[in-house]
N, C-alpha and C. Protein backbone atom coordinates (compact mmCIF):
# COMPACT_ATOMS: atom_id res chain seq x y z
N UNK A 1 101.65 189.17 107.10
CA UNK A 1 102.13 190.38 107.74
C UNK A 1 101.47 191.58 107.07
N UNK A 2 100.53 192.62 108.03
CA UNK A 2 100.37 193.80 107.57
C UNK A 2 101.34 194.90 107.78
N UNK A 3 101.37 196.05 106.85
CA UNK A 3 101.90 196.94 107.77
C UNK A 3 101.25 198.51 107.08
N UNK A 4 101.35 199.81 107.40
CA UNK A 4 100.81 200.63 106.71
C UNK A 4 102.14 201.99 106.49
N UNK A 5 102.27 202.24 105.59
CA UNK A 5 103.02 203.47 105.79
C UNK A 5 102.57 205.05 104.65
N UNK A 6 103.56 205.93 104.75
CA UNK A 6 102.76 207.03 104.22
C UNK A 6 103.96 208.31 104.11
N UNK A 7 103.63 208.60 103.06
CA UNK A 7 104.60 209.63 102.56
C UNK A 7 104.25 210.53 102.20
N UNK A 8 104.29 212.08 102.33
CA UNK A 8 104.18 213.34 101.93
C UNK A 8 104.93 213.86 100.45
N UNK A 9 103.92 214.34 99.68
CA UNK A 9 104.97 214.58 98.25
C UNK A 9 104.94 216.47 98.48
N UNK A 10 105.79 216.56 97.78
CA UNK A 10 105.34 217.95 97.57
C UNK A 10 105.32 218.05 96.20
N UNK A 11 104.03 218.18 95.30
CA UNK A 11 103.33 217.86 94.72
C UNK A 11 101.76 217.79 94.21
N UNK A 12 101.13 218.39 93.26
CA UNK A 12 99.57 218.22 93.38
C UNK A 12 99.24 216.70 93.26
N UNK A 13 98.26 216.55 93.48
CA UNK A 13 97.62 215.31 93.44
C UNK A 13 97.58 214.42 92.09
N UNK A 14 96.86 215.47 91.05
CA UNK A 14 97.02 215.11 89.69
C UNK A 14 97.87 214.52 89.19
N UNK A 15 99.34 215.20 89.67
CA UNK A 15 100.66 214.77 89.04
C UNK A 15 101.03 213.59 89.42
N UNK A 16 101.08 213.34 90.68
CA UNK A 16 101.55 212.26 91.69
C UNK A 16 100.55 210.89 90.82
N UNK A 17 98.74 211.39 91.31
CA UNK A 17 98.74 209.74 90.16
C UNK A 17 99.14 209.41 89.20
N UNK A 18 98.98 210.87 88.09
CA UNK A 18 99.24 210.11 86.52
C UNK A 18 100.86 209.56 86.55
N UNK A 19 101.70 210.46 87.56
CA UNK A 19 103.22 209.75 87.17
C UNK A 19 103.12 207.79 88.04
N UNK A 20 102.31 208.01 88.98
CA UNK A 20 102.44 206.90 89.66
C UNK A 20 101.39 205.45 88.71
N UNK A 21 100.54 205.92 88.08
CA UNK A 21 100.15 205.05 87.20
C UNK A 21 100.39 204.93 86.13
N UNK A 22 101.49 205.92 84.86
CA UNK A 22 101.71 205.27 83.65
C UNK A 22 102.81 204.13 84.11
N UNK A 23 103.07 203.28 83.07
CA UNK A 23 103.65 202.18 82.79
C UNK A 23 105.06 202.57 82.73
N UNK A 24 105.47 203.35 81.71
CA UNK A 24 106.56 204.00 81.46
C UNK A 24 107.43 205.06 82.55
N UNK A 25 106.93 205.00 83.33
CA UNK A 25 107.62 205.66 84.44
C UNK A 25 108.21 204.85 86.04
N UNK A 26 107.42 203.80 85.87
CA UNK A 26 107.66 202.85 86.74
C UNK A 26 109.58 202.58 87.20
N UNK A 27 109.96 202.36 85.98
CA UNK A 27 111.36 202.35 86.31
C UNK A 27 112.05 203.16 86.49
N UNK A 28 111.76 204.44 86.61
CA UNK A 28 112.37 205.53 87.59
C UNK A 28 112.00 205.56 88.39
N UNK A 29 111.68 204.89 89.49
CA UNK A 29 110.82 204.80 90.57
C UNK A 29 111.09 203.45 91.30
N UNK A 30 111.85 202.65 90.36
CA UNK A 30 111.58 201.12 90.99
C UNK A 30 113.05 200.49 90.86
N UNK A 31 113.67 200.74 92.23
CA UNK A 31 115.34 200.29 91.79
C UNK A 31 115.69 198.52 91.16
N UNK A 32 116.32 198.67 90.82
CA UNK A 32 116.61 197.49 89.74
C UNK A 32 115.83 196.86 88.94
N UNK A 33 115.18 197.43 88.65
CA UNK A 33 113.60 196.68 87.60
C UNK A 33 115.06 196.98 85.91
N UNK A 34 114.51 195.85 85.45
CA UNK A 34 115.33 195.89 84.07
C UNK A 34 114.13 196.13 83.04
N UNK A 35 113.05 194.79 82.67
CA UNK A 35 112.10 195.53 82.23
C UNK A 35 110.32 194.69 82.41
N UNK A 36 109.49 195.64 81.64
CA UNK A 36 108.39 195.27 82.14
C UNK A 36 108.05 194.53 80.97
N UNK A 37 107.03 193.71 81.29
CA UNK A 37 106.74 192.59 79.69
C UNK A 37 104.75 192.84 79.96
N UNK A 38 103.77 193.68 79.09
CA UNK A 38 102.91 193.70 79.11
C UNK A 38 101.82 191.72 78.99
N UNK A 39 100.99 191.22 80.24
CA UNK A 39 100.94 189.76 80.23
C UNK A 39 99.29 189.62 79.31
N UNK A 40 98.36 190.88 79.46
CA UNK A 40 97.02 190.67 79.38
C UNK A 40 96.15 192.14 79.85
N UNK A 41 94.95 192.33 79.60
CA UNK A 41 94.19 193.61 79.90
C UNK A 41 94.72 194.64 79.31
N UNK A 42 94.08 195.45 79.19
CA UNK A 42 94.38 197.07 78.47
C UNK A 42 95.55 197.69 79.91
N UNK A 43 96.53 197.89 79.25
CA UNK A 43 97.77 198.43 79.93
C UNK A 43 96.85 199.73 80.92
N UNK A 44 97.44 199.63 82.21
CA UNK A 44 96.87 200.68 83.23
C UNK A 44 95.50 200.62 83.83
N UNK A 45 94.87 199.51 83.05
CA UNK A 45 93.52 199.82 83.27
C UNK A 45 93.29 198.49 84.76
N UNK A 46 92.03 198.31 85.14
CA UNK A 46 91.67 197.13 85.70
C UNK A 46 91.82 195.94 85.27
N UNK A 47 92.16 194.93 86.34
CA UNK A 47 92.71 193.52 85.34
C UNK A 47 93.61 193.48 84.54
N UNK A 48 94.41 194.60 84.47
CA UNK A 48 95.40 194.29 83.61
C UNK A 48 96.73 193.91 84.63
N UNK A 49 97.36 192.88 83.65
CA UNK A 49 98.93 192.37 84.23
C UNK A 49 99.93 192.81 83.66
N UNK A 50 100.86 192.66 84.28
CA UNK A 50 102.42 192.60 83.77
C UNK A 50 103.31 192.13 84.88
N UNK A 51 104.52 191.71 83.91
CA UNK A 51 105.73 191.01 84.54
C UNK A 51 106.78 192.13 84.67
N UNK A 52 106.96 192.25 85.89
CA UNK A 52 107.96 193.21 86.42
C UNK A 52 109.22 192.54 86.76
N UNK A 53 110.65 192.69 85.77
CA UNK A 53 111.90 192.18 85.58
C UNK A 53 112.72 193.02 86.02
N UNK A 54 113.43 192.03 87.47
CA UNK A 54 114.69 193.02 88.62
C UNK A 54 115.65 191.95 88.55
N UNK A 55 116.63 193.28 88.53
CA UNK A 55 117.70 192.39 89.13
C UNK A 55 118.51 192.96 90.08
N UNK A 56 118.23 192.10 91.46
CA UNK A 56 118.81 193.23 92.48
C UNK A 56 119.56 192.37 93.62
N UNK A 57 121.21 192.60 93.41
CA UNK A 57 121.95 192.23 94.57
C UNK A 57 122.19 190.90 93.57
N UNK A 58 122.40 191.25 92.22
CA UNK A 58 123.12 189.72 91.24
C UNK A 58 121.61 188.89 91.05
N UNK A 59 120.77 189.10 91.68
CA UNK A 59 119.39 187.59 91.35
C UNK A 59 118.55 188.54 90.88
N UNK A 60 118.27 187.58 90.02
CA UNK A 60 116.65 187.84 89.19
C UNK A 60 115.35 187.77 90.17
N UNK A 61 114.60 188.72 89.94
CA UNK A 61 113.12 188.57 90.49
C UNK A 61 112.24 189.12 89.06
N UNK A 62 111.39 187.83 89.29
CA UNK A 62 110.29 188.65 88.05
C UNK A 62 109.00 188.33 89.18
N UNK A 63 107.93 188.74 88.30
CA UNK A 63 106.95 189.39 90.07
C UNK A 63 105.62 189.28 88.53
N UNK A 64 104.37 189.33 89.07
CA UNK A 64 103.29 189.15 88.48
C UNK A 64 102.68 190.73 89.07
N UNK A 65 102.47 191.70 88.25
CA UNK A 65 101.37 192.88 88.80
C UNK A 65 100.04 192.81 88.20
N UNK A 66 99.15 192.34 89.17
CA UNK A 66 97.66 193.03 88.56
C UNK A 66 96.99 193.80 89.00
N UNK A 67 96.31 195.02 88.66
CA UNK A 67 95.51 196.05 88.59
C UNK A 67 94.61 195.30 89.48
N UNK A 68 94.32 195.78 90.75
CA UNK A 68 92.58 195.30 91.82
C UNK A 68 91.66 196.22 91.41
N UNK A 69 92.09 197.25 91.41
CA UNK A 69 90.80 198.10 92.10
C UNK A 69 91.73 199.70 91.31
N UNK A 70 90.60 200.49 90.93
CA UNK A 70 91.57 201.83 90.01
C UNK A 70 89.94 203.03 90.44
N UNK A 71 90.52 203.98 91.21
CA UNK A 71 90.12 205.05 90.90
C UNK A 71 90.76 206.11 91.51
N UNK A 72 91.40 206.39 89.86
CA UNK A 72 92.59 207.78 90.03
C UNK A 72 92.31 208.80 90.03
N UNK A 73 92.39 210.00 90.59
CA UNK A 73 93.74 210.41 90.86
C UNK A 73 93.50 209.47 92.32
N UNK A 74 93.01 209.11 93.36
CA UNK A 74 92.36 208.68 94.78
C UNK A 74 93.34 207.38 95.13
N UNK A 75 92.92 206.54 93.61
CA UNK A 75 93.31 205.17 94.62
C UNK A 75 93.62 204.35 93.39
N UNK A 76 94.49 203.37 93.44
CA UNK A 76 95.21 202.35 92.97
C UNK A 76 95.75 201.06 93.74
N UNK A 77 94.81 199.83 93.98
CA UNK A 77 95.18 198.98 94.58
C UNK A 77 95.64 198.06 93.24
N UNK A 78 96.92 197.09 93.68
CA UNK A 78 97.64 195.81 93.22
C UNK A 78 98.02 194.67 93.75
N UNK A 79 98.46 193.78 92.83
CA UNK A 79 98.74 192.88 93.87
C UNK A 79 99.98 192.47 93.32
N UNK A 80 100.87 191.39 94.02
CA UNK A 80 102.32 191.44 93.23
C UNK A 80 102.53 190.16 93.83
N UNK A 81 102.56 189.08 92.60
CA UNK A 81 102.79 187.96 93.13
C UNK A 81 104.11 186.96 92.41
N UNK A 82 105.23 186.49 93.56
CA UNK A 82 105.93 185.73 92.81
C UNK A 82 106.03 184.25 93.43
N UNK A 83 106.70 183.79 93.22
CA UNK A 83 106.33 181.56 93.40
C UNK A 83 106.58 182.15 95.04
N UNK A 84 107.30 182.98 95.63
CA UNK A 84 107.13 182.72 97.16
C UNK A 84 106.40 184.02 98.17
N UNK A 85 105.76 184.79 97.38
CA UNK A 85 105.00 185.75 98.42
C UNK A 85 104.19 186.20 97.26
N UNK A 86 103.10 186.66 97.72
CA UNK A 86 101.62 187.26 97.06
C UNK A 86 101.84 188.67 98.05
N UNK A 87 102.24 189.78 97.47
CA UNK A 87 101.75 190.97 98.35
C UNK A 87 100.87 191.54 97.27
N UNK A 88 99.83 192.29 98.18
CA UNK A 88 98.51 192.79 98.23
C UNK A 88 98.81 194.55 98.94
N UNK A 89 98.57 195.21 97.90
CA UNK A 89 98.93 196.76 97.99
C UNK A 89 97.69 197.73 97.98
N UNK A 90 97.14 198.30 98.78
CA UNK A 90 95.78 199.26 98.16
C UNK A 90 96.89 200.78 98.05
N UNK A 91 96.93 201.51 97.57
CA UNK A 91 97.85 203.36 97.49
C UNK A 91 96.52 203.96 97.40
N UNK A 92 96.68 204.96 98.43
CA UNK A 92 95.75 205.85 98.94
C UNK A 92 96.36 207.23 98.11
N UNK A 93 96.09 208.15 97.23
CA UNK A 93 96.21 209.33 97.50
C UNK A 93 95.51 210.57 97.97
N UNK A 94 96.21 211.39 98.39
CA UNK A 94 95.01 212.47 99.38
C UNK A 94 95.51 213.98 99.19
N UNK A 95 95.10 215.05 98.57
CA UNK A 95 95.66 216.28 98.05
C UNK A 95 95.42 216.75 100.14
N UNK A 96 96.59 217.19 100.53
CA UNK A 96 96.83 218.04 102.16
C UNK A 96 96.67 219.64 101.37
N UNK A 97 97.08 220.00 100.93
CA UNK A 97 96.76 221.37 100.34
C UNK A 97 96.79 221.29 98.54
N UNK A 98 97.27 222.62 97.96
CA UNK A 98 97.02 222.81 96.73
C UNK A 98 98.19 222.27 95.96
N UNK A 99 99.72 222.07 96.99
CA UNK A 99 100.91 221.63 95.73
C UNK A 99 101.44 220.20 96.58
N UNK A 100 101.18 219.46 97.41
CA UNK A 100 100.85 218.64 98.61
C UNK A 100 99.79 217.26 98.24
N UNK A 101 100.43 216.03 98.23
CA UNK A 101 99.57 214.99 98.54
C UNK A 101 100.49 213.60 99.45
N UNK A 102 99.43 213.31 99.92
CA UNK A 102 99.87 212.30 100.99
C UNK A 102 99.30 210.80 99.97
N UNK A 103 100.16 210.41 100.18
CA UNK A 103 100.41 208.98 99.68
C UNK A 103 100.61 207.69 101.31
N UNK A 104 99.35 206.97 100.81
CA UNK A 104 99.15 206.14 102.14
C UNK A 104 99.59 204.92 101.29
N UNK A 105 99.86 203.94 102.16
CA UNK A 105 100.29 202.58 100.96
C UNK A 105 100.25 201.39 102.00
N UNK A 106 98.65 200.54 102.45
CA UNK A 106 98.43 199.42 102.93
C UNK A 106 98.83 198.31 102.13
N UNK A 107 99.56 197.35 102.92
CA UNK A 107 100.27 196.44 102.51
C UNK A 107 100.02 195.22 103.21
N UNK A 108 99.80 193.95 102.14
CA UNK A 108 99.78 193.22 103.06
C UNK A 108 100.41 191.68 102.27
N UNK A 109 101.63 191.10 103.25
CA UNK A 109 102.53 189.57 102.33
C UNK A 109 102.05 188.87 102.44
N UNK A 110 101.93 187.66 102.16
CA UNK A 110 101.38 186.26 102.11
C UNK A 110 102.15 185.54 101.93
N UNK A 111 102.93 184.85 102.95
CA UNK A 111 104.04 183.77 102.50
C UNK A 111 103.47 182.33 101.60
N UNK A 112 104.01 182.07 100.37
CA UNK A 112 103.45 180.56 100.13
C UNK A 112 104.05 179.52 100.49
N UNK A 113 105.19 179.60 101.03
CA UNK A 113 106.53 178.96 101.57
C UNK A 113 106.96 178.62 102.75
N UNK A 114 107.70 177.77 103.36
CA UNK A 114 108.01 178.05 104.72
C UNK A 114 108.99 178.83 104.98
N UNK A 115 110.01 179.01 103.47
CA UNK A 115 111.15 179.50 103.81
C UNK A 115 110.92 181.35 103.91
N UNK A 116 109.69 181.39 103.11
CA UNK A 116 109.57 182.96 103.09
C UNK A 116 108.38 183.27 104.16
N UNK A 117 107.88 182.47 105.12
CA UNK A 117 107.39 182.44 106.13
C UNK A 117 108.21 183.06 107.07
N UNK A 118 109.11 182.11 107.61
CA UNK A 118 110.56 182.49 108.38
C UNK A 118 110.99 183.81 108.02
N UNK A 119 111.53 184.12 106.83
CA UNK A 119 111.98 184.99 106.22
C UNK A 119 110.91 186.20 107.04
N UNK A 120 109.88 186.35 106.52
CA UNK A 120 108.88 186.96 107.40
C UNK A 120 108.56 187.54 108.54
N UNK A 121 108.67 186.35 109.18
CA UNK A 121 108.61 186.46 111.05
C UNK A 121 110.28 187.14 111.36
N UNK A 122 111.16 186.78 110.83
CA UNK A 122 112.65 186.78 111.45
C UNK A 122 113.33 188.53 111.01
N UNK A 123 112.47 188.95 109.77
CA UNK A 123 112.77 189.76 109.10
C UNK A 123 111.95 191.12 108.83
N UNK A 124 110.85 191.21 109.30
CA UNK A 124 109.48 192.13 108.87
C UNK A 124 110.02 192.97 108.40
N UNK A 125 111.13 194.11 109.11
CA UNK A 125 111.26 195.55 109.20
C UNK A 125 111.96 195.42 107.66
N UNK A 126 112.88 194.76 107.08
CA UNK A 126 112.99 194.64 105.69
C UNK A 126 111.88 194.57 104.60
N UNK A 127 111.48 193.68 104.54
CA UNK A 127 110.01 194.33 104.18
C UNK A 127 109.62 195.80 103.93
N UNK A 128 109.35 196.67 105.31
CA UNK A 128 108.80 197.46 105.28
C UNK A 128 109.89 198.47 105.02
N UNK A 129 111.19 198.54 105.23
CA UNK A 129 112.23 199.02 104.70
C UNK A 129 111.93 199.25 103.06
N UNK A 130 111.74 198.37 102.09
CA UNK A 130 112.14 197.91 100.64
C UNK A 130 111.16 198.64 100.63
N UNK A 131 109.53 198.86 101.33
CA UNK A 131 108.19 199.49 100.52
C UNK A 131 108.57 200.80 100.78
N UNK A 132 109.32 201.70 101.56
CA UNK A 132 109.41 202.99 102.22
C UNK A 132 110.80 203.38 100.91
N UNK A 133 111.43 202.42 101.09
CA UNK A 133 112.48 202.78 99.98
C UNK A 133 111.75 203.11 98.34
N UNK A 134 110.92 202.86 98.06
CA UNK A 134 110.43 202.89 97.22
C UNK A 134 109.32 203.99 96.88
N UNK A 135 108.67 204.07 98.04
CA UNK A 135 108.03 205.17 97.92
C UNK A 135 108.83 206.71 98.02
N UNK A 136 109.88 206.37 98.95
CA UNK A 136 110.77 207.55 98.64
C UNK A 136 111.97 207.82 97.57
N UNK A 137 111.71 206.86 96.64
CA UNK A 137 112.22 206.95 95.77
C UNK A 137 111.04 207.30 94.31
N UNK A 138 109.98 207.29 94.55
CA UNK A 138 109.11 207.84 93.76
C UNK A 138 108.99 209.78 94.43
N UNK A 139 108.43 209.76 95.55
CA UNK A 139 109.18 211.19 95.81
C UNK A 139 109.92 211.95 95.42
N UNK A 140 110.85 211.14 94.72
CA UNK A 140 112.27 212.17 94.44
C UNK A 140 112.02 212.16 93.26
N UNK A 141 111.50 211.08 92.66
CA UNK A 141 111.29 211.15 91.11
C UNK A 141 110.30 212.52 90.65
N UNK A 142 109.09 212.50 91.80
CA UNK A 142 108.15 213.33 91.33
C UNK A 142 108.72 214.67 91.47
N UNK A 143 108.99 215.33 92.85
CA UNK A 143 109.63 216.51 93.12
C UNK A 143 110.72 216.32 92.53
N UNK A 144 111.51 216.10 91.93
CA UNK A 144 112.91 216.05 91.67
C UNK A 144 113.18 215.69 90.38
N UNK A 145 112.63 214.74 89.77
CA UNK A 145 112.85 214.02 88.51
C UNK A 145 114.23 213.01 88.77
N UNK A 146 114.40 213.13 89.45
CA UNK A 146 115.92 212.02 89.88
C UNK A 146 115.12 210.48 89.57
N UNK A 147 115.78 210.02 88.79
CA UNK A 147 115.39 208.56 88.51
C UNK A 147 116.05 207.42 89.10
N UNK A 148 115.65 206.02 89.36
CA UNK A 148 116.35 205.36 90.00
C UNK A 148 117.21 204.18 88.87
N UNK A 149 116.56 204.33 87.85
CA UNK A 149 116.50 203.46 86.35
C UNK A 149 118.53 203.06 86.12
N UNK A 150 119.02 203.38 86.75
CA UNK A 150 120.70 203.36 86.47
C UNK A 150 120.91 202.90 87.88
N UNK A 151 120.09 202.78 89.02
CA UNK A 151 120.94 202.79 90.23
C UNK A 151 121.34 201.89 90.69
């Protein structure tokens, strides 16, 4: 399943990547993440991993992130893989004026499963719900500083 979506910050460009690529900010931004465990590669850079630790709705998810492709402030592609879906992320950023950037965010799941196949077909708009929730919850972080790290 592809899907594409896109969010307006109000915000320079500058700010929006460096908050959207340190490490340490991630969990204001990322509801129920408990914590991150550095796996390999120079933290932030290309090729680098980490294990991203949630717990959301009582169950554990831990998730594999690796760095694809990095040229910031512009672009940050990842990929995020756990035993039942591989999603594949490119984040577009784009300065619209001088305090203004548009945040594009191509997405794409990979079921390895049948059950998260189904899950898939029966369910998409969740999916794309959880990525929009997220990006607007980095929004608020940036304009706002409101964190999601307690929520």
């Amino acid at each position: 399943m592809k899907f594409t979506l896109d969010i307006l910050i109000e915000a320079p460009l500058e700010i929006c990547a460096k908050k959207f690529s340190i490490t340490e900010h991630i969990i204001h931004w990322h509801r129920g993440m408990v914590m991150i465990e550095h796996l390999s590669g120079i933290p932030n850079e290309l090729g680098a991993k980490m294990k991203l630790h949630y717990k959301i709705g009582g169950r554990n998810l831990d998730q594999i992130e690796t760095i694809t492709h990095k040229n910031l402030p512009h672009e940050l592609h990842c990929s995020y893989a756990t035993n039942a879906l591989d999603h594949l992320q490119e984040n577009f950023f784009k300065a619209t004026s001088q305090n203004q950037t548009r945040w594009t965010s191509i997405n794409e799941c990979i079921p390895l499963n049948f059950n998260m196949r189904l899950k898939l077909w029966l369910m998409p708009r969740a999916f794309k719900k959880q990525t929009l929730l997220t990006m607007k919850d980095f929004k608020n972080y940036v304009e706002n500083g409101t964190s999601v790290a307690h929520a």
